[in-house]
N, C-alpha and C. Protein backbone atom coordinates (compact mmCIF):
# COMPACT_ATOMS: atom_id res chain seq x y z
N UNK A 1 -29.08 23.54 32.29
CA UNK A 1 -28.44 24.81 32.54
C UNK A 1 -27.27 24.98 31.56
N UNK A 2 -26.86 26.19 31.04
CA UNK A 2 -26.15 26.33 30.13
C UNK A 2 -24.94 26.61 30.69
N UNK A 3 -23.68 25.88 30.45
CA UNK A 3 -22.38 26.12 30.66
C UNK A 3 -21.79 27.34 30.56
N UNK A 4 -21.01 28.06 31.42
CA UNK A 4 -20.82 29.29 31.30
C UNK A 4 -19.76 29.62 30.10
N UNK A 5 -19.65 30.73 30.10
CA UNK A 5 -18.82 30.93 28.50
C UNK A 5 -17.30 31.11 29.04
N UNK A 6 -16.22 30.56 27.97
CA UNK A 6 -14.79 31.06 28.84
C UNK A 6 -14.06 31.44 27.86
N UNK A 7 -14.18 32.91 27.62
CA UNK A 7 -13.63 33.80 26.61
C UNK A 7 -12.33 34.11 26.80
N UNK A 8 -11.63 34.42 25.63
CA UNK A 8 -10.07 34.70 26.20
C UNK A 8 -9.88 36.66 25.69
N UNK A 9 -9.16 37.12 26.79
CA UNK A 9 -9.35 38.00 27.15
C UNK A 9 -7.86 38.88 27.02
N UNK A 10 -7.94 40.26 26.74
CA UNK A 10 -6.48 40.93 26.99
C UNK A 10 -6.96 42.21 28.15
N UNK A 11 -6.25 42.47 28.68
CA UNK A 11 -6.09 43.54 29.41
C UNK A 11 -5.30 44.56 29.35
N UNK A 12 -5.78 46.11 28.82
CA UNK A 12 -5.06 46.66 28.84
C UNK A 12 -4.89 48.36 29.81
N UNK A 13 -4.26 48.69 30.66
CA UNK A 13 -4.12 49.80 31.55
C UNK A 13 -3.53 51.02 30.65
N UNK A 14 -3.58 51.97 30.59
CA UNK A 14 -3.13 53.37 30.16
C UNK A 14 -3.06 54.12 31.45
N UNK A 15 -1.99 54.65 31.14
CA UNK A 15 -1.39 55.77 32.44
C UNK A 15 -0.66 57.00 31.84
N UNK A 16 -0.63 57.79 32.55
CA UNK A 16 0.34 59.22 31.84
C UNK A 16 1.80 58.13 32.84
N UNK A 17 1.42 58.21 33.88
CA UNK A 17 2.53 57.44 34.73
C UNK A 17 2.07 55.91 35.13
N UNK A 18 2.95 55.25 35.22
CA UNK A 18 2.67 53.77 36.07
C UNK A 18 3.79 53.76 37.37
N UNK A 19 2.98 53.04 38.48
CA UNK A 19 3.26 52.99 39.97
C UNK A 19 4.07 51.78 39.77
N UNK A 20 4.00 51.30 40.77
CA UNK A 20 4.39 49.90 41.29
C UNK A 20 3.06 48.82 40.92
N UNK A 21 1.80 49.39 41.63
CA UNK A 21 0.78 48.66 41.19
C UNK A 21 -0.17 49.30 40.22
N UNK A 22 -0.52 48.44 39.57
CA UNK A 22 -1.63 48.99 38.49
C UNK A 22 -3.09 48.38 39.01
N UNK A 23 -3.65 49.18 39.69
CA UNK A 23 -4.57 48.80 40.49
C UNK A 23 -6.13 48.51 39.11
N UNK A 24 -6.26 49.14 38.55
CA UNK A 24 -7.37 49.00 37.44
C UNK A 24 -7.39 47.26 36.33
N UNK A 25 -5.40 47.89 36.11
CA UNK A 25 -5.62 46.19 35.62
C UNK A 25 -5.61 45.02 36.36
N UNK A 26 -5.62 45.31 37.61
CA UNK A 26 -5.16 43.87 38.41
C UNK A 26 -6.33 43.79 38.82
N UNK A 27 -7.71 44.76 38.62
CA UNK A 27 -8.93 44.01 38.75
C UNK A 27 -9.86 43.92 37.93
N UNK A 28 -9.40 44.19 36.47
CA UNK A 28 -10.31 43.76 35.64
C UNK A 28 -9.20 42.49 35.13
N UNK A 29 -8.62 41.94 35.31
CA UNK A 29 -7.93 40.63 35.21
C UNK A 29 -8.55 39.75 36.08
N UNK A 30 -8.37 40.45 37.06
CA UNK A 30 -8.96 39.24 38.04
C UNK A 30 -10.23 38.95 38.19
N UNK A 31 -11.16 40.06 37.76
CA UNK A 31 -12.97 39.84 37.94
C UNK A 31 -12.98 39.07 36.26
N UNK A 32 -12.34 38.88 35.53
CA UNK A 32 -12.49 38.22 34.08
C UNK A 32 -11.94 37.17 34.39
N UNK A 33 -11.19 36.32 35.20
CA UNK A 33 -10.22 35.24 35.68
C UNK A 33 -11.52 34.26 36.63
N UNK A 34 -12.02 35.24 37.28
CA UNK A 34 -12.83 35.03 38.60
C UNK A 34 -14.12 34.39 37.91
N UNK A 35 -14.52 35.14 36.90
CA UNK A 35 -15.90 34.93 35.91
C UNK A 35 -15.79 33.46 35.12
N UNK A 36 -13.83 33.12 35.00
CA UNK A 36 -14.09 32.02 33.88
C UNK A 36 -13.55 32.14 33.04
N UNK A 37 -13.22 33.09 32.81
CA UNK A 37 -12.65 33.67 31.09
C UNK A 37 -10.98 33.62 31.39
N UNK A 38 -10.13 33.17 30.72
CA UNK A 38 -8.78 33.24 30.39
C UNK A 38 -8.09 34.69 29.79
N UNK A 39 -7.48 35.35 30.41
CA UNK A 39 -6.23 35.99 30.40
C UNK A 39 -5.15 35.66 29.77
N UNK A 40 -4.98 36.05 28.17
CA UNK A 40 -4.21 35.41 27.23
C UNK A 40 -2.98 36.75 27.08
N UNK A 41 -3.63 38.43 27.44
CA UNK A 41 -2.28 39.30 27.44
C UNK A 41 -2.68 40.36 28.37
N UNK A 42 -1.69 40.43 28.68
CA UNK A 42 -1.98 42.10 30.06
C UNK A 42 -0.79 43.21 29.51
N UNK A 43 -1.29 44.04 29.42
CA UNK A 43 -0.19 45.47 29.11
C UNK A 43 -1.09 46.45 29.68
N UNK A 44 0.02 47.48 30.03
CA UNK A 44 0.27 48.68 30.52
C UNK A 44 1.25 49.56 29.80
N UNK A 45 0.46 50.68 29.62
CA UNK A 45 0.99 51.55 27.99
C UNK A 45 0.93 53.40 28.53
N UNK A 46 1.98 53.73 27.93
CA UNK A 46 1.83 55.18 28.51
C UNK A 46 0.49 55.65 27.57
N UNK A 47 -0.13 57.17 28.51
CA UNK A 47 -1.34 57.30 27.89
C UNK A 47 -1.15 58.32 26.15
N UNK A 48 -0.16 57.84 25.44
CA UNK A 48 -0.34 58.22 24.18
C UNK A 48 -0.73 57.75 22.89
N UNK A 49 -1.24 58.59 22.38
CA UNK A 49 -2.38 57.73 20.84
C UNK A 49 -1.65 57.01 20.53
N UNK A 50 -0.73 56.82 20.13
CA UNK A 50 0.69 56.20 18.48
C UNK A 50 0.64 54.35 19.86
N UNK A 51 1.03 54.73 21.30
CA UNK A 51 0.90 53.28 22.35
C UNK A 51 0.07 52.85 22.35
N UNK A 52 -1.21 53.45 22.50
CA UNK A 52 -2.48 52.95 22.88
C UNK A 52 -3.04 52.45 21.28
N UNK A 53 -3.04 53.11 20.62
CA UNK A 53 -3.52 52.30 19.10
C UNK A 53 -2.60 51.19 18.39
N UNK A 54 -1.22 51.20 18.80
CA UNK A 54 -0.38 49.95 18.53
C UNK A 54 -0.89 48.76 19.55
N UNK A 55 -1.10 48.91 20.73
CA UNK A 55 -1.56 47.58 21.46
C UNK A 55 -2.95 47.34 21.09
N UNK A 56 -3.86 48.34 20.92
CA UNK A 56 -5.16 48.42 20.39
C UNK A 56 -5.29 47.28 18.91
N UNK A 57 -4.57 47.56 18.27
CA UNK A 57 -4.40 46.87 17.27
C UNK A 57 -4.02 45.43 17.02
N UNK A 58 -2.80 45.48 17.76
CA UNK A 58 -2.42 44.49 17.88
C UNK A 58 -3.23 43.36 18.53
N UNK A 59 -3.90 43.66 19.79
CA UNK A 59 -4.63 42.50 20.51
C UNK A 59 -6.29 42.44 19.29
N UNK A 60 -6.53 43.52 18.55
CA UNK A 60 -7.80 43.08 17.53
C UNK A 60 -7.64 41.98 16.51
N UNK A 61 -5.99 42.65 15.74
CA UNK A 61 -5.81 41.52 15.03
C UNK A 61 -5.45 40.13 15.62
N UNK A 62 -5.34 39.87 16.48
CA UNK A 62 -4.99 38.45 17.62
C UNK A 62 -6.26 37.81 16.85
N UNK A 63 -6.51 36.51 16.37
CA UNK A 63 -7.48 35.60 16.69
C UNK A 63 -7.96 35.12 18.00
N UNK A 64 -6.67 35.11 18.50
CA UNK A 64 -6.61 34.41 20.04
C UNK A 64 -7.50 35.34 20.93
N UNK A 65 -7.35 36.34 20.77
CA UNK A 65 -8.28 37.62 21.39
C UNK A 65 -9.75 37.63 21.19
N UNK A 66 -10.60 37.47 22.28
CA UNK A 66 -11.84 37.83 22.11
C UNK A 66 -12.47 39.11 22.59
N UNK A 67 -12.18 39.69 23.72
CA UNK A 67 -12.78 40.82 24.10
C UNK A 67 -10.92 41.51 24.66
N UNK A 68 -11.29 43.17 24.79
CA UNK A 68 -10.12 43.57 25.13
C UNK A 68 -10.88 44.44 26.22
N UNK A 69 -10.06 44.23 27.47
CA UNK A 69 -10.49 45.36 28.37
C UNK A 69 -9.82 46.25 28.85
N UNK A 70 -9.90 47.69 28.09
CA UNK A 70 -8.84 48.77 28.50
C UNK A 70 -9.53 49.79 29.59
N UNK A 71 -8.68 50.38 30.65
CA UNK A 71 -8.95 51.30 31.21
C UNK A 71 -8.05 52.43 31.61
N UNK A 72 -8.50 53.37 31.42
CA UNK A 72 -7.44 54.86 32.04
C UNK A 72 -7.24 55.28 30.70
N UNK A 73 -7.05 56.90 30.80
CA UNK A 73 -6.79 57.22 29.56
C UNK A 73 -8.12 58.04 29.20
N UNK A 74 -9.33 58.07 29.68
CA UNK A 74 -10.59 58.19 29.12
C UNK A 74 -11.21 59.84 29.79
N UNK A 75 -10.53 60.33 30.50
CA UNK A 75 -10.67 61.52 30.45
C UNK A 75 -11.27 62.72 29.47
N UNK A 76 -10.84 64.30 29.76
CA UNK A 76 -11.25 64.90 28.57
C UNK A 76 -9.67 66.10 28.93
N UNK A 77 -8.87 65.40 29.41
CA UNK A 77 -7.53 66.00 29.01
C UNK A 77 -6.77 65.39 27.56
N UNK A 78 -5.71 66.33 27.48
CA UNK A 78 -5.53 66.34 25.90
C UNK A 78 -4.83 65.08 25.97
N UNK A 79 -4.72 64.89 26.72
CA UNK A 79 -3.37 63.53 26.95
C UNK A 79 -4.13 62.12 26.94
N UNK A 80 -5.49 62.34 27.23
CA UNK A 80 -6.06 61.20 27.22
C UNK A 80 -6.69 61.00 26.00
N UNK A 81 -6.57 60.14 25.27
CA UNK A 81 -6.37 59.92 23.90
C UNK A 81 -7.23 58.60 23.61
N UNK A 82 -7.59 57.62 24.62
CA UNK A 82 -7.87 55.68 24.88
C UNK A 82 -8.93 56.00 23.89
N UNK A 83 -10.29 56.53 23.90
CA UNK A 83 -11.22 56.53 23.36
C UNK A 83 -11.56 56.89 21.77
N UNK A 84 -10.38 57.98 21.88
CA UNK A 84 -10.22 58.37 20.08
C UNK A 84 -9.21 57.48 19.64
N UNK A 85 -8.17 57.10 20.39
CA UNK A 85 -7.63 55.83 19.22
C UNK A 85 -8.72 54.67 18.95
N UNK A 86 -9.47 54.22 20.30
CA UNK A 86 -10.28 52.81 19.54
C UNK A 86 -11.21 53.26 18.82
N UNK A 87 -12.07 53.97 18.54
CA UNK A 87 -12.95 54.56 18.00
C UNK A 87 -12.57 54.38 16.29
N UNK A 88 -10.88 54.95 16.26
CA UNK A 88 -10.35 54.98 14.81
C UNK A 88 -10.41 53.21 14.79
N UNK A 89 -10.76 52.40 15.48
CA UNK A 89 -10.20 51.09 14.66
C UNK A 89 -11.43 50.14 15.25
N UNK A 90 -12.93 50.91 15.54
CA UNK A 90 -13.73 50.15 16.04
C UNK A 90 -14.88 49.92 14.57
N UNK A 91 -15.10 49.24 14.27
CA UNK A 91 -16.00 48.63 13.45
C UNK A 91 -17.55 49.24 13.62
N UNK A 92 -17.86 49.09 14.39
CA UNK A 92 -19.05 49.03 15.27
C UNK A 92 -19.27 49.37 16.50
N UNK A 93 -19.77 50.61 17.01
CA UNK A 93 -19.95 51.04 18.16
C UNK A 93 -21.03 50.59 19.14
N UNK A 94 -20.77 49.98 20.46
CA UNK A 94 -22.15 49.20 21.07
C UNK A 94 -22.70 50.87 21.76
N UNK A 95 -23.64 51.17 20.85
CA UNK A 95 -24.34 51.77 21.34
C UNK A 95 -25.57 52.27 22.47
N UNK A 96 -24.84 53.47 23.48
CA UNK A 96 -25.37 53.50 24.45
C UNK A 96 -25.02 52.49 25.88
N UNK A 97 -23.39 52.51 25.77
CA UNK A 97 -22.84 52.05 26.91
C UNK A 97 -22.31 52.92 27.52
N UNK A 98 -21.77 54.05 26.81
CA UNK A 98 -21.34 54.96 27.42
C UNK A 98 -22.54 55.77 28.51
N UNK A 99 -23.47 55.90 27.71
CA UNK A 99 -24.62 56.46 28.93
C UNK A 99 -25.14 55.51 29.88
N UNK A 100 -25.17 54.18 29.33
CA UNK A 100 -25.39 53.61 30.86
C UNK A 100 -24.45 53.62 32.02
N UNK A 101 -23.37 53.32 31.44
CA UNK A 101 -22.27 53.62 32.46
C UNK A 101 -21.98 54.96 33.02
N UNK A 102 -22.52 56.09 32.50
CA UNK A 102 -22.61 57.56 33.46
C UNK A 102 -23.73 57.22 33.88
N UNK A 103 -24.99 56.72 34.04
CA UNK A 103 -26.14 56.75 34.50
C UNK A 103 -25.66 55.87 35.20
N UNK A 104 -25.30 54.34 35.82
CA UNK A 104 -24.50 54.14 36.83
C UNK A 104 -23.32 55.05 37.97
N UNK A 105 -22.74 56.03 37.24
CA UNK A 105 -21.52 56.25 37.81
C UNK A 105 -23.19 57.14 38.42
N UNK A 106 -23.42 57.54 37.94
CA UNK A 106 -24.30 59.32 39.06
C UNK A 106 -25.36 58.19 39.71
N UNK A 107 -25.33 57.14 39.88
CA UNK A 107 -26.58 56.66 40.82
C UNK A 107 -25.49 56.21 42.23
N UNK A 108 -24.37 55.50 41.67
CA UNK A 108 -23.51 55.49 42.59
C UNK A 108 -22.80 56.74 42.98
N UNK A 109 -22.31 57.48 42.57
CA UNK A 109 -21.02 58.14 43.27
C UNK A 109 -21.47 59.98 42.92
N UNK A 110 -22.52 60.43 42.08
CA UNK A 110 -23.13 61.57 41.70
C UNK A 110 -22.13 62.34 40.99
N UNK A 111 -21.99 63.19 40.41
CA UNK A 111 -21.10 63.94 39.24
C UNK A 111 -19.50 64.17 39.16
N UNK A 112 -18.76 62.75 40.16
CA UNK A 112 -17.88 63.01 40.39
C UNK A 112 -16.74 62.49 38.82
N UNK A 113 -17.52 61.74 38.04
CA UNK A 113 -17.18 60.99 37.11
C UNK A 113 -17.40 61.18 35.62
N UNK A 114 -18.27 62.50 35.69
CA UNK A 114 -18.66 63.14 34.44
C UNK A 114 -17.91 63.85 33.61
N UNK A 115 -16.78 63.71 33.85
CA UNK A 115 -15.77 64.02 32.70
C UNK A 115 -14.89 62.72 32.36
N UNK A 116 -15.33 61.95 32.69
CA UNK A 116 -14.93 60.26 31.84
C UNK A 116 -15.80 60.08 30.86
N UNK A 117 -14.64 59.40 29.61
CA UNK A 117 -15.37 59.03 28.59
C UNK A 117 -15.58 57.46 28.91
N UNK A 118 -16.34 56.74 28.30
CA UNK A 118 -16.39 55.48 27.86
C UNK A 118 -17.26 54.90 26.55
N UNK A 119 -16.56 53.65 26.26
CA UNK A 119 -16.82 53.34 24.55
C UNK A 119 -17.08 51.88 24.53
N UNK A 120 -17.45 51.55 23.88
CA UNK A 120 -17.79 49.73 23.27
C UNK A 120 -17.43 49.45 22.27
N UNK A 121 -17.35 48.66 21.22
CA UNK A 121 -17.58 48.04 20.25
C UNK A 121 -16.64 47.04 19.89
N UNK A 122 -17.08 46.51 18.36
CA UNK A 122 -16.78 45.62 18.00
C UNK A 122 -15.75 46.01 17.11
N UNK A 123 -14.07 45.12 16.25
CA UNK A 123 -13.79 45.24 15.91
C UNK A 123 -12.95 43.47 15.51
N UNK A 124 -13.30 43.11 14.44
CA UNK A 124 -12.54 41.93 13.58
C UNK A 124 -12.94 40.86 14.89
N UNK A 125 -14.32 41.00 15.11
CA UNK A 125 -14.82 39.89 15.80
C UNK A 125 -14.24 40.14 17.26
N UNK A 126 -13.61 41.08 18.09
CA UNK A 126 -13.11 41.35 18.84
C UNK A 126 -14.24 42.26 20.06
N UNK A 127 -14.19 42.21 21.34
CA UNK A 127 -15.12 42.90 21.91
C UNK A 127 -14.74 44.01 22.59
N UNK A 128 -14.41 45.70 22.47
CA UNK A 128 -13.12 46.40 22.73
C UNK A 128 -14.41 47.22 24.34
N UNK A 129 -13.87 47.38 24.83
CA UNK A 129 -14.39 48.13 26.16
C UNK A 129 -13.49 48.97 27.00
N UNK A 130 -13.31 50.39 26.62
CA UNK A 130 -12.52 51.66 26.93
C UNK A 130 -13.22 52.48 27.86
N UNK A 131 -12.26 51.81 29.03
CA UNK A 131 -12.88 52.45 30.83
C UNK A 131 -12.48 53.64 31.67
N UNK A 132 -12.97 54.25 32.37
CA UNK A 132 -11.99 55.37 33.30
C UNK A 132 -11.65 54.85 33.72
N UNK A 133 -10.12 55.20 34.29
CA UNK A 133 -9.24 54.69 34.80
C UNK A 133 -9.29 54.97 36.49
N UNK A 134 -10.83 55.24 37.01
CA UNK A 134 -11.05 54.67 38.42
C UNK A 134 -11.34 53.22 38.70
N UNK A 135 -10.74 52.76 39.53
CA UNK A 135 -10.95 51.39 40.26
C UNK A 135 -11.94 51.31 40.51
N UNK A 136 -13.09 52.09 40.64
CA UNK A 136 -14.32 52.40 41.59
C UNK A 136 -15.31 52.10 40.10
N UNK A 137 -14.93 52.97 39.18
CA UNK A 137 -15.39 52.83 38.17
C UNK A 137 -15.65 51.41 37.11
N UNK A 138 -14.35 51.14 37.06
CA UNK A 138 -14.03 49.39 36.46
C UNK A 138 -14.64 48.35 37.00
N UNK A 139 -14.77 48.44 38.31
CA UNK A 139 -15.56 47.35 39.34
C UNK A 139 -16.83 47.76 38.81
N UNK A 140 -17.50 49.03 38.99
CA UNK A 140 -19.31 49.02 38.62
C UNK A 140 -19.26 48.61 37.19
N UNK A 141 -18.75 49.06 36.20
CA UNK A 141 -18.21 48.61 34.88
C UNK A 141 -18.56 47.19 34.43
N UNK A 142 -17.78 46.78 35.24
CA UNK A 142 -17.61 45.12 35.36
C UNK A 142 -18.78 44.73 36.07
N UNK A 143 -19.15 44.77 37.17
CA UNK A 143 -20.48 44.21 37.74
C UNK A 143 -21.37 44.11 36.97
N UNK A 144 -21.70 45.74 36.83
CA UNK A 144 -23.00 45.70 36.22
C UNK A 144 -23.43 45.90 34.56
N UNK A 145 -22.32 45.84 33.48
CA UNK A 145 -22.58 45.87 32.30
C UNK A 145 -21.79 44.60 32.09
N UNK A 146 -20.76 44.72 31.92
CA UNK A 146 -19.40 44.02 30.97
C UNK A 146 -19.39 42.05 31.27
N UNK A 147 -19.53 41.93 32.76
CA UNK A 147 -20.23 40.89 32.95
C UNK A 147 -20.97 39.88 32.15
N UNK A 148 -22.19 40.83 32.81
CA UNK A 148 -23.40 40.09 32.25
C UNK A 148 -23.61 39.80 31.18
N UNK A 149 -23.08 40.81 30.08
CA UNK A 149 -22.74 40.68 28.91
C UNK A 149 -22.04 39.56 28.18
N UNK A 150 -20.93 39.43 28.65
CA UNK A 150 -20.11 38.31 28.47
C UNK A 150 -20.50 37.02 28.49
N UNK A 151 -21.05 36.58 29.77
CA UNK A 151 -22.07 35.45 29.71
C UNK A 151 -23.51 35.24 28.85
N UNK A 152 -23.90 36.76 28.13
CA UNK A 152 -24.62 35.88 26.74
C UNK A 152 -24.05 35.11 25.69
N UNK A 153 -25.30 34.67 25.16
CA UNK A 153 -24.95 33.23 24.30
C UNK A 153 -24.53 33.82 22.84
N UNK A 154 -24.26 34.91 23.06
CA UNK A 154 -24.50 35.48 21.19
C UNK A 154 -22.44 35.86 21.54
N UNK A 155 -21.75 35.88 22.79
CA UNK A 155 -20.18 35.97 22.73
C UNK A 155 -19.76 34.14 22.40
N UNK A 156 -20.48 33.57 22.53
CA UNK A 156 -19.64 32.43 22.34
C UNK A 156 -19.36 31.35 20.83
């Protein structure tokens, strides 16, 4: 049996505002913690391009960084910006995650989620994954793509 993979990981939340709790990053930290994988940075960034593409950047150029998991921000208000900054600094787009993940969101929850964007790709060996910033969303996210993914043999 093949040893599971233990990737090191950043986490990052986008908000127009932040609470007390940041409920999105405290569970894609913890379902990536839970899986095996190490938690090397966590930030929470207001939702503007110039924030979100400076941490964007910053955790790509990291060596230490293997996959980055951002969420919130992914809307189609003007303010939400997560998807067009990584896009400017993604290498390689994993194509056709974004439609699986609306073809998830409408099997679970039906058109309540269709104005979320979401994105993949690769950048300087880095694995970037730009989420709606529902909790509801990040959990199916995580279950059923981002996961499974992770534990192939072609991330390690």
């Amino acid at each position: 049996m093949m040893e599971a993979l233990r990737l090191r990981c950043a986490v990052l939340s986008v908000a127009a505002s932040h609470g007390a709790r940041d409920g999105v990053g405290e569970l894609l930290a913890a379902r990536a913690q839970a899986a095996g994988h190490e938690l090397v940075r966590r930030d929470c960034v207001d939702d503007d391009a110039d924030s979100v593409r400076r941490v964007l950047a910053e955790c790509i150029a990291d060596p230490g960084i293997q996959v980055i998991l951002g969420a919130g921000g992914a809307g189609f208000a003007r303010r939400n910006t997560v998807c067009d900054a990584a896009a400017g600094l993604i290498e390689q787009e994993v194509r056709g995650f974004g439609s699986l993940l609306h073809n998830l969101f409408f099997a679970e929850v039906g058109t309540s989620l269709v104005n979320q964007r979401a994105l993949a790709g690769y950048a300087n060996k880095t694995l970037v994954f730009c989420l709606p910033g529902a909790t509801g969303a990040c959990a199916l996210a995580w279950d059923r793509i981002i996961a499974p993914q992770l534990a192939a043999p072609v991330f390690g």
